[in-house]
PDB file of N, CA and C in Angstrom:
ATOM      1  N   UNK A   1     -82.984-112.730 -11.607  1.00  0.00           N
ATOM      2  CA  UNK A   1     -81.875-113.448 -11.019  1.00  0.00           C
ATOM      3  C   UNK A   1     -81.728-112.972  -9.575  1.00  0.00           C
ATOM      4  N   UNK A   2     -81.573-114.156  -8.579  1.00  0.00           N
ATOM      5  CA  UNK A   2     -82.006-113.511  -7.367  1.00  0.00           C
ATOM      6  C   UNK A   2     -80.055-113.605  -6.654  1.00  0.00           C
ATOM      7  N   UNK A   3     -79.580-112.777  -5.645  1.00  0.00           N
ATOM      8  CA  UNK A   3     -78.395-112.581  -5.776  1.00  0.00           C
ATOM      9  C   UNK A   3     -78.030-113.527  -4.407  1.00  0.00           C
ATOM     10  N   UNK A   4     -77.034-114.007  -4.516  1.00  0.00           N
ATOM     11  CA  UNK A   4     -76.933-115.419  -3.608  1.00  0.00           C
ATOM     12  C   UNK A   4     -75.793-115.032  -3.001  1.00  0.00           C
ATOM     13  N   UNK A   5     -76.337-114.847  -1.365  1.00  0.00           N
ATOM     14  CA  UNK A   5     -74.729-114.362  -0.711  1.00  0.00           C
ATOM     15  C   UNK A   5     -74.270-115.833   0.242  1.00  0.00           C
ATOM     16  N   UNK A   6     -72.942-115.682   0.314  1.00  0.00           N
ATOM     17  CA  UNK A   6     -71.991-116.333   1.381  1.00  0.00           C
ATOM     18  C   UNK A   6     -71.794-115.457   2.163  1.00  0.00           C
ATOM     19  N   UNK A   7     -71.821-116.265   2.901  1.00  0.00           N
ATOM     20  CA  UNK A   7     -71.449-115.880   4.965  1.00  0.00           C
ATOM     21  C   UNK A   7     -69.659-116.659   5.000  1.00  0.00           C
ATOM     22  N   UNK A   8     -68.823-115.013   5.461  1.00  0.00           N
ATOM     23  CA  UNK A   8     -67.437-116.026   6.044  1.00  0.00           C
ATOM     24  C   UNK A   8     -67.295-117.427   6.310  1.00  0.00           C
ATOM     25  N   UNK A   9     -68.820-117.705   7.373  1.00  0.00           N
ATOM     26  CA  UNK A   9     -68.718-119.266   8.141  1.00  0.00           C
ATOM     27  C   UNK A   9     -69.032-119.883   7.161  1.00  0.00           C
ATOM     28  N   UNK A  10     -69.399-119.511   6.298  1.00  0.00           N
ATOM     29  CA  UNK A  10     -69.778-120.904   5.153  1.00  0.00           C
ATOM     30  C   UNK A  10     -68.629-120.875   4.472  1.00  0.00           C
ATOM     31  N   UNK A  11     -67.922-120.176   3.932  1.00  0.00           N
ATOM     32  CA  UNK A  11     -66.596-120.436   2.771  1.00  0.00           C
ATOM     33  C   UNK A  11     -65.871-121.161   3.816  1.00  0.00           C
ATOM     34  N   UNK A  12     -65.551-120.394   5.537  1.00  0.00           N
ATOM     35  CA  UNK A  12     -64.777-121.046   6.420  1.00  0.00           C
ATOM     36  C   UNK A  12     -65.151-122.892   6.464  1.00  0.00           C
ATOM     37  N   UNK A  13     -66.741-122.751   6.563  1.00  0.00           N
ATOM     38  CA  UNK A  13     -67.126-124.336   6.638  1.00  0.00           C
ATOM     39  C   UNK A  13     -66.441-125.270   5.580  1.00  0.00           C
ATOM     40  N   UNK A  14     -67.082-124.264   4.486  1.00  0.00           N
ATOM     41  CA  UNK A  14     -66.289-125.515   3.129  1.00  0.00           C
ATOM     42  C   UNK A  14     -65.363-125.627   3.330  1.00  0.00           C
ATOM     43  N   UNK A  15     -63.962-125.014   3.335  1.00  0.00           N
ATOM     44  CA  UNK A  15     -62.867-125.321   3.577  1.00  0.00           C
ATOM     45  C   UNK A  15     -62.551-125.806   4.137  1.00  0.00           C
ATOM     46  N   UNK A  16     -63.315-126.108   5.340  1.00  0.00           N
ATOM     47  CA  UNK A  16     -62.461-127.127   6.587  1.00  0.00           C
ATOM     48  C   UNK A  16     -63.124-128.359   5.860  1.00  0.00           C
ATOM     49  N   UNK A  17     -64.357-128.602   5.402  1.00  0.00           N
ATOM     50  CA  UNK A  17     -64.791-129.829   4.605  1.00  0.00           C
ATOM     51  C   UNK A  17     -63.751-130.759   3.661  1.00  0.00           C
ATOM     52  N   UNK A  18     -63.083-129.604   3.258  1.00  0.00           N
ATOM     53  CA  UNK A  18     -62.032-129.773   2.096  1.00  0.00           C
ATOM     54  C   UNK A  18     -60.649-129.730   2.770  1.00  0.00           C
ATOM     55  N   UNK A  19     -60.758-129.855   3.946  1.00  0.00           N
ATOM     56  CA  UNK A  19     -59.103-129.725   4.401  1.00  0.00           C
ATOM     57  C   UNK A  19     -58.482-128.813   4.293  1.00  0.00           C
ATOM     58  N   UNK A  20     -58.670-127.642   3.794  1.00  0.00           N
ATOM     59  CA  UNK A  20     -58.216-126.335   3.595  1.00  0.00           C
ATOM     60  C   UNK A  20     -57.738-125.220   4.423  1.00  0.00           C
ATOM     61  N   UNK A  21     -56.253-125.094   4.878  1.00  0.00           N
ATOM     62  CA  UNK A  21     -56.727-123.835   5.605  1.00  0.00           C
ATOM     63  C   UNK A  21     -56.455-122.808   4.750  1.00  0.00           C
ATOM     64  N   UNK A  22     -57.899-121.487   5.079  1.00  0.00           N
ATOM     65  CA  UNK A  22     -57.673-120.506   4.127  1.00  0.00           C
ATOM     66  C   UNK A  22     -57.140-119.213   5.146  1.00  0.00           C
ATOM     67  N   UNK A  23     -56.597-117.888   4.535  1.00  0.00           N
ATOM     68  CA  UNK A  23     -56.158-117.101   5.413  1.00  0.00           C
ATOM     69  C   UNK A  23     -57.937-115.869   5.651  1.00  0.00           C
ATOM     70  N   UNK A  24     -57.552-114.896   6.196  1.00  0.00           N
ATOM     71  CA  UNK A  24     -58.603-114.056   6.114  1.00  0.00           C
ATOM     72  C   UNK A  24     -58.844-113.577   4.557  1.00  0.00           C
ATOM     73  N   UNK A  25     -57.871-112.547   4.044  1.00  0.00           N
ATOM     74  CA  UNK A  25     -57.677-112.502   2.696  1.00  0.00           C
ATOM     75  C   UNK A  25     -58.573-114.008   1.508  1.00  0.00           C
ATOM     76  N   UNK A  26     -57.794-114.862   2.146  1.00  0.00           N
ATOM     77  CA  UNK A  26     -58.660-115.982   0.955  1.00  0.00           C
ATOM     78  C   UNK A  26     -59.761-116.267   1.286  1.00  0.00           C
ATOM     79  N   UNK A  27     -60.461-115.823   1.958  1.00  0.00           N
ATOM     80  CA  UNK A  27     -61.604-115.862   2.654  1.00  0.00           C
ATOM     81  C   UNK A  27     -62.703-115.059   2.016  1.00  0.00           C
ATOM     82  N   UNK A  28     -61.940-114.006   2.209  1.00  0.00           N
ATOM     83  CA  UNK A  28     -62.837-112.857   1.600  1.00  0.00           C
ATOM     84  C   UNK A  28     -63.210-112.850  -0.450  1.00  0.00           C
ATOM     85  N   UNK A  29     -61.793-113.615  -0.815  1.00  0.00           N
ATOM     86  CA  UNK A  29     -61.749-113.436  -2.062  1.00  0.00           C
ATOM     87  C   UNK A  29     -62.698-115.048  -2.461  1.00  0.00           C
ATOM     88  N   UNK A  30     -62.586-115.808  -1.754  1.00  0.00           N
ATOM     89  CA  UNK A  30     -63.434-116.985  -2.122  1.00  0.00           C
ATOM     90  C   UNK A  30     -65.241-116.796  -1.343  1.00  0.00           C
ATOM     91  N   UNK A  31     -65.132-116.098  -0.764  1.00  0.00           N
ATOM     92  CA  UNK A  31     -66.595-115.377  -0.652  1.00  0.00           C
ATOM     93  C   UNK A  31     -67.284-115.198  -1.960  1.00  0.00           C
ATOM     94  N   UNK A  32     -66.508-114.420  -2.580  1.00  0.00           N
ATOM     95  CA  UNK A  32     -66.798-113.117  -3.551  1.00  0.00           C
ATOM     96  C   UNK A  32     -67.133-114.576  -4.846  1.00  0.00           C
ATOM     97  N   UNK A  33     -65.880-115.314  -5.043  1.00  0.00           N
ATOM     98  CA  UNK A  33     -66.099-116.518  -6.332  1.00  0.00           C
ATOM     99  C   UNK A  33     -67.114-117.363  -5.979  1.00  0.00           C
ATOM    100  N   UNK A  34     -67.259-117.692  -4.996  1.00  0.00           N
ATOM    101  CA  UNK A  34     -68.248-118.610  -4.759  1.00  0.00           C
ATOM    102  C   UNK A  34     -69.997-118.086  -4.812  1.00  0.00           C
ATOM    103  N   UNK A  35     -69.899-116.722  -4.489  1.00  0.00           N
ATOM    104  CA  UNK A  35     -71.065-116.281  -4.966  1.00  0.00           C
ATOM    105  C   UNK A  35     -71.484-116.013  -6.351  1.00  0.00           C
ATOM    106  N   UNK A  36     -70.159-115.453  -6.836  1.00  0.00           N
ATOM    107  CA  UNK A  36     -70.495-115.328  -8.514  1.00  0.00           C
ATOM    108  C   UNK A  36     -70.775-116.679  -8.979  1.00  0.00           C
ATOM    109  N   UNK A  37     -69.856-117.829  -8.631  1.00  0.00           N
ATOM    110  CA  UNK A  37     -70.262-119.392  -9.518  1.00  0.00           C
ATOM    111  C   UNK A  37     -72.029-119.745  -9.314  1.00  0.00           C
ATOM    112  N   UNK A  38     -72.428-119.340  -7.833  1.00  0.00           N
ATOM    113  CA  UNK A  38     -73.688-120.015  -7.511  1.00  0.00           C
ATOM    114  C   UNK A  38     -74.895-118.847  -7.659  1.00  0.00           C
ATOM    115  N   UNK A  39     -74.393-117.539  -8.681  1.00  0.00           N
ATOM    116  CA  UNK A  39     -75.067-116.506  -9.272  1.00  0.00           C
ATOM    117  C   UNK A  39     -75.367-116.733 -10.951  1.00  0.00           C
ATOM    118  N   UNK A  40     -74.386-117.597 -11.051  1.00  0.00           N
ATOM    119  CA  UNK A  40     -74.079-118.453 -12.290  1.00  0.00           C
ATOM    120  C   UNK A  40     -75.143-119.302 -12.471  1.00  0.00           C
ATOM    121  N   UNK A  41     -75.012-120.449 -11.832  1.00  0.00           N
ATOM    122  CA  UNK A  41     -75.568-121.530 -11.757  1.00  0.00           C
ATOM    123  C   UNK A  41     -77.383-121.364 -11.237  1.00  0.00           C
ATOM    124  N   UNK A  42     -77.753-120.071 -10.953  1.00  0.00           N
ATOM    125  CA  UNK A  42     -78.762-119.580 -10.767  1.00  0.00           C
ATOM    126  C   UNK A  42     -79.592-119.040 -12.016  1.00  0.00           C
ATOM    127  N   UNK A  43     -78.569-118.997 -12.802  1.00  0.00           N
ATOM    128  CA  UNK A  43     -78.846-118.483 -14.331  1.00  0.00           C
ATOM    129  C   UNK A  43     -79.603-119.099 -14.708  1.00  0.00           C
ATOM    130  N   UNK A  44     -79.166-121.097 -14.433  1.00  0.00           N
ATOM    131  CA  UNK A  44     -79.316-121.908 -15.598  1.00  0.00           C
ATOM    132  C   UNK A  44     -80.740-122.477 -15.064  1.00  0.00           C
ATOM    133  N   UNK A  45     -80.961-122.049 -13.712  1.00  0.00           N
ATOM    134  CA  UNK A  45     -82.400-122.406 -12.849  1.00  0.00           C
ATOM    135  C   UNK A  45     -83.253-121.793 -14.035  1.00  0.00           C
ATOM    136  N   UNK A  46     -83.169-120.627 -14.849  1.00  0.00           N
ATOM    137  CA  UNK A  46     -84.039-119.797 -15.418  1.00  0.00           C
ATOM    138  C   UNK A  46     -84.655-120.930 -16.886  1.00  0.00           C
ATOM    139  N   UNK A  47     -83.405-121.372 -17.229  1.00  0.00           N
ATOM    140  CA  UNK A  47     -84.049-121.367 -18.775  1.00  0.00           C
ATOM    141  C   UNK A  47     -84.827-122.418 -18.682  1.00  0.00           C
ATOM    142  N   UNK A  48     -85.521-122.612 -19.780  1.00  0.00           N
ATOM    143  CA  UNK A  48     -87.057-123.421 -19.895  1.00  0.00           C
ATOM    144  C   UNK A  48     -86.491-124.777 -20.708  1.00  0.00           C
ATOM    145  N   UNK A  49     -86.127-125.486 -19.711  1.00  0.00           N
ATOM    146  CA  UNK A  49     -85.667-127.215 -20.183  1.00  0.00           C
ATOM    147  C   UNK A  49     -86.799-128.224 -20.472  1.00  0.00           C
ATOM    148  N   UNK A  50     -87.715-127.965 -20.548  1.00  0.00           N
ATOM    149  CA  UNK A  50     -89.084-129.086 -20.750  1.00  0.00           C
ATOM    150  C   UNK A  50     -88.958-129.698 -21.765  1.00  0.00           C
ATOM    151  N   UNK A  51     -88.315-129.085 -23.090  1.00  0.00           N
ATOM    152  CA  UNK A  51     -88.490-130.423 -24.573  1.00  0.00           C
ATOM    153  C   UNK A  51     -87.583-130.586 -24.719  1.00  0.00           C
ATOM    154  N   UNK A  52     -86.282-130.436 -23.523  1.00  0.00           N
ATOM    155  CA  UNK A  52     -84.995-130.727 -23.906  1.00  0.00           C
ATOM    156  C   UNK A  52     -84.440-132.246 -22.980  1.00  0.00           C
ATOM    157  N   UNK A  53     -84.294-133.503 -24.010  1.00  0.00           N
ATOM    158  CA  UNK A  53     -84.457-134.606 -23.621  1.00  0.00           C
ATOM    159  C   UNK A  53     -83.233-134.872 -22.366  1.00  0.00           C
ATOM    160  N   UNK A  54     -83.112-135.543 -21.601  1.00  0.00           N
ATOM    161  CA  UNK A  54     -81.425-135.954 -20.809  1.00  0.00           C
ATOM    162  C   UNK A  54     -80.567-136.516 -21.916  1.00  0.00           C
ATOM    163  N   UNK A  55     -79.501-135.830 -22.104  1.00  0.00           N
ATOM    164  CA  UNK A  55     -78.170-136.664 -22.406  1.00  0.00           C
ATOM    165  C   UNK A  55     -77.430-137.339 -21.248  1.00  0.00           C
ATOM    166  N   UNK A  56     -77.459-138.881 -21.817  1.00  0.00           N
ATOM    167  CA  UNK A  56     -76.858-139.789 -20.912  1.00  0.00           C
ATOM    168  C   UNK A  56     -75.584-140.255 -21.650  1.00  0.00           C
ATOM    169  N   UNK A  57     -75.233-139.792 -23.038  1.00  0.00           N
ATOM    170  CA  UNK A  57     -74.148-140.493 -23.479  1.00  0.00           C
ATOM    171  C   UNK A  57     -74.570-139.666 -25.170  1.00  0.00           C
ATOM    172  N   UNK A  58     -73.599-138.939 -25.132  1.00  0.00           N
ATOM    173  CA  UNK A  58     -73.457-138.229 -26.274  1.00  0.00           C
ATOM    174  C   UNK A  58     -72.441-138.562 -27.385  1.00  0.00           C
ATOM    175  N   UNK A  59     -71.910-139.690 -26.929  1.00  0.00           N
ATOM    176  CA  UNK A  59     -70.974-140.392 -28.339  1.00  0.00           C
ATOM    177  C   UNK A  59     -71.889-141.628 -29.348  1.00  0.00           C
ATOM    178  N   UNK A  60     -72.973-142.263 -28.499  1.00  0.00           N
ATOM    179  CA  UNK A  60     -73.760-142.904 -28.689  1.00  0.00           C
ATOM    180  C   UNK A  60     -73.107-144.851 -28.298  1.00  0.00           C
ATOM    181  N   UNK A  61     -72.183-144.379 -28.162  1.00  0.00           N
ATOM    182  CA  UNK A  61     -71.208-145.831 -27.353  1.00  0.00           C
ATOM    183  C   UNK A  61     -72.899-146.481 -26.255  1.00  0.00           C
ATOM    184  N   UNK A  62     -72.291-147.969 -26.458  1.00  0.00           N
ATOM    185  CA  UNK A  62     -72.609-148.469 -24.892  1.00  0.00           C
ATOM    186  C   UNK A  62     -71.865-149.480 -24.444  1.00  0.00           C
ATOM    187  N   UNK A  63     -72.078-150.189 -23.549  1.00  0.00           N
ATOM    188  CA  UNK A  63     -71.654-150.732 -22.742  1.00  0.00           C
ATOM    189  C   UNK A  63     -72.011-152.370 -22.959  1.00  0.00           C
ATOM    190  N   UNK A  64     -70.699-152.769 -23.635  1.00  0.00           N
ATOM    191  CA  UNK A  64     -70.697-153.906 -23.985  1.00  0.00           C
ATOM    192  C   UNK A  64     -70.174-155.099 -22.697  1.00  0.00           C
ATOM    193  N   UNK A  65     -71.769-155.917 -22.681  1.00  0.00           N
ATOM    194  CA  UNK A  65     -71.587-156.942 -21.324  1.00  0.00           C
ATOM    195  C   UNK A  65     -71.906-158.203 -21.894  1.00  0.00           C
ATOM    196  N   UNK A  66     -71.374-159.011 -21.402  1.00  0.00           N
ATOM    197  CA  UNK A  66     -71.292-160.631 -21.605  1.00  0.00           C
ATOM    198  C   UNK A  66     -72.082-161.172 -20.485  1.00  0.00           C
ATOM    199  N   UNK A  67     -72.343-162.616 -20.543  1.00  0.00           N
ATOM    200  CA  UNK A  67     -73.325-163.358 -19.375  1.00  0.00           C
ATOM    201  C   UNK A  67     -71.732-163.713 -18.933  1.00  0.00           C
ATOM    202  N   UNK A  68     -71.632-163.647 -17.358  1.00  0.00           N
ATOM    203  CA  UNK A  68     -70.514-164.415 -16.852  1.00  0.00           C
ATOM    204  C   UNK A  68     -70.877-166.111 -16.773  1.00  0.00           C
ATOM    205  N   UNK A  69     -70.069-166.705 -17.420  1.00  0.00           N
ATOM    206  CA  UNK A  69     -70.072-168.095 -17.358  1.00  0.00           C
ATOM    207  C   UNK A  69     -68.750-168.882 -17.252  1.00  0.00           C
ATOM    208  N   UNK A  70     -68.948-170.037 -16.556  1.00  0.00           N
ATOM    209  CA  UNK A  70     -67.990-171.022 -15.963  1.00  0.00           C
ATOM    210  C   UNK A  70     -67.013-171.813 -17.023  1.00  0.00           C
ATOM    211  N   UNK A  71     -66.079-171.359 -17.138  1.00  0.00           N
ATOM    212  CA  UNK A  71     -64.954-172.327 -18.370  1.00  0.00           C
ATOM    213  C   UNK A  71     -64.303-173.315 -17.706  1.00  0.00           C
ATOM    214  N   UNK A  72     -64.764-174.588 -17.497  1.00  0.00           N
ATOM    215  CA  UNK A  72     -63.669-176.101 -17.144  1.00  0.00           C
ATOM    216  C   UNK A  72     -62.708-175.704 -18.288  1.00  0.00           C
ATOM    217  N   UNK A  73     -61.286-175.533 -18.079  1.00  0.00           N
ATOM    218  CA  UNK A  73     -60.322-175.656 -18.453  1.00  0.00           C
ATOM    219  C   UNK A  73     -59.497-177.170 -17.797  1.00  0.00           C
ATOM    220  N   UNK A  74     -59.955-177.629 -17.147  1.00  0.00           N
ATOM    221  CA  UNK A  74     -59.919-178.862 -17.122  1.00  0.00           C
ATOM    222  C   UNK A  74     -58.460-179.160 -16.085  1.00  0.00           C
ATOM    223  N   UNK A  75     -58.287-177.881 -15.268  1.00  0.00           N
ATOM    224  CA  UNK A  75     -57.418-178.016 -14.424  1.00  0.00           C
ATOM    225  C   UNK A  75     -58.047-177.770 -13.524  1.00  0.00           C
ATOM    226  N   UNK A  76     -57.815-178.177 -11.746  1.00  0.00           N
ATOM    227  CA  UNK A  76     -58.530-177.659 -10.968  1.00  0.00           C
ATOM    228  C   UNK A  76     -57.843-176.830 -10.311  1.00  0.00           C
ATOM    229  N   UNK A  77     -58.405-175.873  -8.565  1.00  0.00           N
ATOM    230  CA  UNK A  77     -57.913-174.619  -8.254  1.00  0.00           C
ATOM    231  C   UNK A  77     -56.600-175.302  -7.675  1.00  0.00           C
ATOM    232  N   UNK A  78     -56.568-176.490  -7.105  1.00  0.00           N
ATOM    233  CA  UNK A  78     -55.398-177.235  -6.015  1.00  0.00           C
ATOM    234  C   UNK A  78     -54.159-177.087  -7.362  1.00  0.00           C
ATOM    235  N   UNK A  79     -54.618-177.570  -8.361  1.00  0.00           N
ATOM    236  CA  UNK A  79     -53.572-178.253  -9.115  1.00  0.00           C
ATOM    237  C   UNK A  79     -52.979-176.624  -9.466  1.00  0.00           C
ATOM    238  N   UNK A  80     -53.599-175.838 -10.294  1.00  0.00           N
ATOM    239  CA  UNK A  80     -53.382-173.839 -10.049  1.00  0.00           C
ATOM    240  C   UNK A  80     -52.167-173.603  -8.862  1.00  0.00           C
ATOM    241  N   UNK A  81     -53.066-174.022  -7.653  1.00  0.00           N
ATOM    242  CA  UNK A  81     -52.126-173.437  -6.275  1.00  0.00           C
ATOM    243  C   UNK A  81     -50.946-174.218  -6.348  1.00  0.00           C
ATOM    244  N   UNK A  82     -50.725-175.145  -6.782  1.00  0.00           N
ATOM    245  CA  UNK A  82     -49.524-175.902  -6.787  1.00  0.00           C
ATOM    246  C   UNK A  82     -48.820-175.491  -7.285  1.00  0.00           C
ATOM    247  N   UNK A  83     -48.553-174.583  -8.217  1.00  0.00           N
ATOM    248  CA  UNK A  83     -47.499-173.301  -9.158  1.00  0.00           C
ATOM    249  C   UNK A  83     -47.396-172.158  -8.424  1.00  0.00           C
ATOM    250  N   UNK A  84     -47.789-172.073  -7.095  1.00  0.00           N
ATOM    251  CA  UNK A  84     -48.011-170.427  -7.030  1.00  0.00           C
ATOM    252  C   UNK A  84     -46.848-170.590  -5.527  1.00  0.00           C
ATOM    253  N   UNK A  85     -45.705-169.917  -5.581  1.00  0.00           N
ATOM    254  CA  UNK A  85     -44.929-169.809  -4.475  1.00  0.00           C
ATOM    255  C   UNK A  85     -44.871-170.005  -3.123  1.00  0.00           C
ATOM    256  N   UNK A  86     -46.392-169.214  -2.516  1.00  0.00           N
ATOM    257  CA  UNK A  86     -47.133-169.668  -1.527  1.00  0.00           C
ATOM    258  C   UNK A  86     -48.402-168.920  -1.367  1.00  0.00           C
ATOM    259  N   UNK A  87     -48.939-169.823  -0.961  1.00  0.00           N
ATOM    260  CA  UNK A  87     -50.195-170.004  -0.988  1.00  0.00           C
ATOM    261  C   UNK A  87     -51.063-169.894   0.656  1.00  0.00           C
ATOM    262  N   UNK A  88     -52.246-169.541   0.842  1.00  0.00           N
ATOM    263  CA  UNK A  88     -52.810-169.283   2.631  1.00  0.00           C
ATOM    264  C   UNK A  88     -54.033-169.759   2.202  1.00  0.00           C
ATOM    265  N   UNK A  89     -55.387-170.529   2.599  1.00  0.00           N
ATOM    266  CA  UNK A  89     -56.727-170.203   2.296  1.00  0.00           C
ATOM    267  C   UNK A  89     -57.121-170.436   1.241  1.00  0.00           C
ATOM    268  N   UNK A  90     -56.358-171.590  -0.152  1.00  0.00           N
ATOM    269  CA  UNK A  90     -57.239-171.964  -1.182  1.00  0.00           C
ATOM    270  C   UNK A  90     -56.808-170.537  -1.692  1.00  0.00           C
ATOM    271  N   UNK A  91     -55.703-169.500  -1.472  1.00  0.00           N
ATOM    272  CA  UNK A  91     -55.740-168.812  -2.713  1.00  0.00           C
ATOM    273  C   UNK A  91     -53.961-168.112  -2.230  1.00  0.00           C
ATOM    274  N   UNK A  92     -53.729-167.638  -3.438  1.00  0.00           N
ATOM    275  CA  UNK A  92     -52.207-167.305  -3.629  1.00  0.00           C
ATOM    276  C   UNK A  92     -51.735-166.136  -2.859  1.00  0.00           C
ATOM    277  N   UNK A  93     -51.026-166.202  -1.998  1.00  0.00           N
ATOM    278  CA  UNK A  93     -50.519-164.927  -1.137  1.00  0.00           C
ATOM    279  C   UNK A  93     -49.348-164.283  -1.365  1.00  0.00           C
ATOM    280  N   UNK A  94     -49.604-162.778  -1.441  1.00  0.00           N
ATOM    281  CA  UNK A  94     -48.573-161.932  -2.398  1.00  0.00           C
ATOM    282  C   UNK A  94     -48.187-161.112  -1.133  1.00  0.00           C
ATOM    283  N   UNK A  95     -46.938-160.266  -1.437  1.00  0.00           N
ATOM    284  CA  UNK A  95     -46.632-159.750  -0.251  1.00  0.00           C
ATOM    285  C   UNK A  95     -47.658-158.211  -0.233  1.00  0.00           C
ATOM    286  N   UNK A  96     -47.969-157.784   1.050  1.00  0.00           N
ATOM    287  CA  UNK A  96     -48.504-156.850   1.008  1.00  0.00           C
ATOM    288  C   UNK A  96     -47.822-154.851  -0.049  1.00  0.00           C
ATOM    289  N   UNK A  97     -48.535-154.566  -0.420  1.00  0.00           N
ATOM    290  CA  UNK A  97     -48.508-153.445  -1.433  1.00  0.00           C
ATOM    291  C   UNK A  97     -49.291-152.014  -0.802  1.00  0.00           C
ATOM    292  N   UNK A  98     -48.533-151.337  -0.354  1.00  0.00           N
ATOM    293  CA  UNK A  98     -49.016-150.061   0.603  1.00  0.00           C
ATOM    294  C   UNK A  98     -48.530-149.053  -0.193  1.00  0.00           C
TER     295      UNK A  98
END
């Protein structure tokens, strides 16, 4: 296991990546975690994954899709817009939502 150091400027980098301001103190202490996680994750470089297949979905669910197709309901879009309060562009205008 080979030992994986952080540099201040890099925890400093991430954090500003992340919007973060950290103090000196959190600096030093997220040095220290961030090396242990990616001392961690150095672990898993080791073990021997070759007959171990990808899990892409471990409930065995999938993903139920339909062909999109056209339903004449036998009204058209004008006669639609004609119910709708007001309307801009062939389609219904709502007040803006921020």
């Amino acid at each position: 296991m080979t030992q994986t150091t952080i540099s201040t400027q890099d925890v400093s980098y991430i954090a500003g990546l992340a919007k973060i301001a950290v103090s000196d103190e959190e600096v030093a202490k997220l040095q220290q975690e961030l090396a242990a996680i990616l001392a961690y994750v150095a672990q898993l470089d080791e073990l021997d994954t070759s007959g171990v297949e990808p899990t892409y979905q471990v409930t065995g669910l999938r993903n139920v899709t339909r062909e999109d197709s056209l339903i004449d309901y036998g009204v058209s879009q004008a006669e639609l817009l004609k119910n709708a309060p007001h309307t801009q562009d062939n389609q219904i205008k709502v007040p803006k939502v921020l």
